[in-house]
N, C-alpha and C. Protein backbone atom coordinates (compact mmCIF):
# COMPACT_ATOMS: atom_id res chain seq x y z
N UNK A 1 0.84 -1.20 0.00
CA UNK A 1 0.00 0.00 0.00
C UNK A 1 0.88 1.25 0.00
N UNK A 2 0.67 2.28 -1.14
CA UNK A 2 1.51 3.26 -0.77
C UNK A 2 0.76 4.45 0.34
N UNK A 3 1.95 5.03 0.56
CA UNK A 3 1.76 5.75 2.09
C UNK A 3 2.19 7.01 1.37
N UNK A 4 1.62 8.67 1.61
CA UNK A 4 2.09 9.64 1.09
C UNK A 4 3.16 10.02 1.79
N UNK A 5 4.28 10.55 1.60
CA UNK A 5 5.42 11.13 1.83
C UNK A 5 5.47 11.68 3.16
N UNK A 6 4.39 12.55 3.39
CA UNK A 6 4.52 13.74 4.38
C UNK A 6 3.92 12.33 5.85
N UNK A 7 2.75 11.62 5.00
CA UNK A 7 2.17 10.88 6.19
C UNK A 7 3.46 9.94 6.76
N UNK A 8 4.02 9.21 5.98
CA UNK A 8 5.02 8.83 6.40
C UNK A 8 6.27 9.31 7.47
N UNK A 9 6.48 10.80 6.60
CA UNK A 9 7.25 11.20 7.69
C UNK A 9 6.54 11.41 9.43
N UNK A 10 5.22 11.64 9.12
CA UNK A 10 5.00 11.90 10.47
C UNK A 10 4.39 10.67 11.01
N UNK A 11 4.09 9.60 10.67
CA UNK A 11 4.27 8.25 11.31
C UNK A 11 5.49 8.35 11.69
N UNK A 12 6.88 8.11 11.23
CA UNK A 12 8.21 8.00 11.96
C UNK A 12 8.60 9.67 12.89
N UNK A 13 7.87 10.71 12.71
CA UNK A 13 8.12 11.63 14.13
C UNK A 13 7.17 10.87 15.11
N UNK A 14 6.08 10.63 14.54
CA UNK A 14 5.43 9.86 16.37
C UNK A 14 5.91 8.40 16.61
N UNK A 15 6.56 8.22 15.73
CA UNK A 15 7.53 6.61 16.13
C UNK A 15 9.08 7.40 17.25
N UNK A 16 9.27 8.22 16.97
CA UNK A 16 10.47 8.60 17.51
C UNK A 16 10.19 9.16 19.10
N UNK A 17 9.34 9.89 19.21
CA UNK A 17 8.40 10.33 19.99
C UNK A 17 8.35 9.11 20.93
N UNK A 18 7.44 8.05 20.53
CA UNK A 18 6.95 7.19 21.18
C UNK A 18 8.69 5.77 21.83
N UNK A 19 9.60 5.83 20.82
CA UNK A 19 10.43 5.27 20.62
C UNK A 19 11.52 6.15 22.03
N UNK A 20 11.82 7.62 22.31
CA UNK A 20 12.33 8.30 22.75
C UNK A 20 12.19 8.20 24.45
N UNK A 21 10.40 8.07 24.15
CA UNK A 21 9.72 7.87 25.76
C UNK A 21 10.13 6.69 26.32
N UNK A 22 10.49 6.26 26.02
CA UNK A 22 10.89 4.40 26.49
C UNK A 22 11.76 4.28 26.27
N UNK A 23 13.03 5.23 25.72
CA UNK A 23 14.80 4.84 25.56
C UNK A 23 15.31 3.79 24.64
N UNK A 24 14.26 3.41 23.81
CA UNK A 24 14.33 2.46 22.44
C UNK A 24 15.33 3.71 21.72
N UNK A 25 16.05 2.57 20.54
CA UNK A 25 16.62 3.11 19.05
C UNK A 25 15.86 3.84 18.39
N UNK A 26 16.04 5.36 18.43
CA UNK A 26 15.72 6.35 17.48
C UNK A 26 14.52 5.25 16.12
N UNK A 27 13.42 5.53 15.72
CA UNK A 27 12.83 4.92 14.66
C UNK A 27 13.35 5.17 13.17
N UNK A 28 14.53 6.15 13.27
CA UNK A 28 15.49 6.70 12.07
C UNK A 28 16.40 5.21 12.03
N UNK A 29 16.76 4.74 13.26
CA UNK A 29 17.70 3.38 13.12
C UNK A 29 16.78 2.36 13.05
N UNK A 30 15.52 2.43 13.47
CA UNK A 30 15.22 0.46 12.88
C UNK A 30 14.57 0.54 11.69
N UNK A 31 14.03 2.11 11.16
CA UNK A 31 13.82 2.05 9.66
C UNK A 31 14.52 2.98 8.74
N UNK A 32 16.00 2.41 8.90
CA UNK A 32 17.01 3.17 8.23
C UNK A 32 16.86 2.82 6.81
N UNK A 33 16.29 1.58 6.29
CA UNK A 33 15.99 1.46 5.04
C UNK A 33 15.22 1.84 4.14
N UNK A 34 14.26 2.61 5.05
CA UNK A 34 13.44 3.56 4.11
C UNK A 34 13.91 4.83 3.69
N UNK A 35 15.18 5.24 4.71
CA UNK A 35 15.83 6.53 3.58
C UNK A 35 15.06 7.60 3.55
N UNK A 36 14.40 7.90 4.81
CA UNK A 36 13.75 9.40 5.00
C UNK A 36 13.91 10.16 5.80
């Protein structure tokens, strides 16, 4: 399914967000393969 650009990016700011609150790996490192 494609995902628009912008939605994407802000799925991975509230992944980072949510990822940050709990001292998990930045969501930039476990979806470094998407290259955004």
């Amino acid at each position: 399914m494609f995902i628009e650009p912008t939605a994407a990016v802000d799925i991975i700011q509230g992944l980072n967000k949510y990822l940050d609150y709990y001292n998990f790996k930045s969501a930039s490192e476990l979806t470094g393969t998407l290259n955004i």
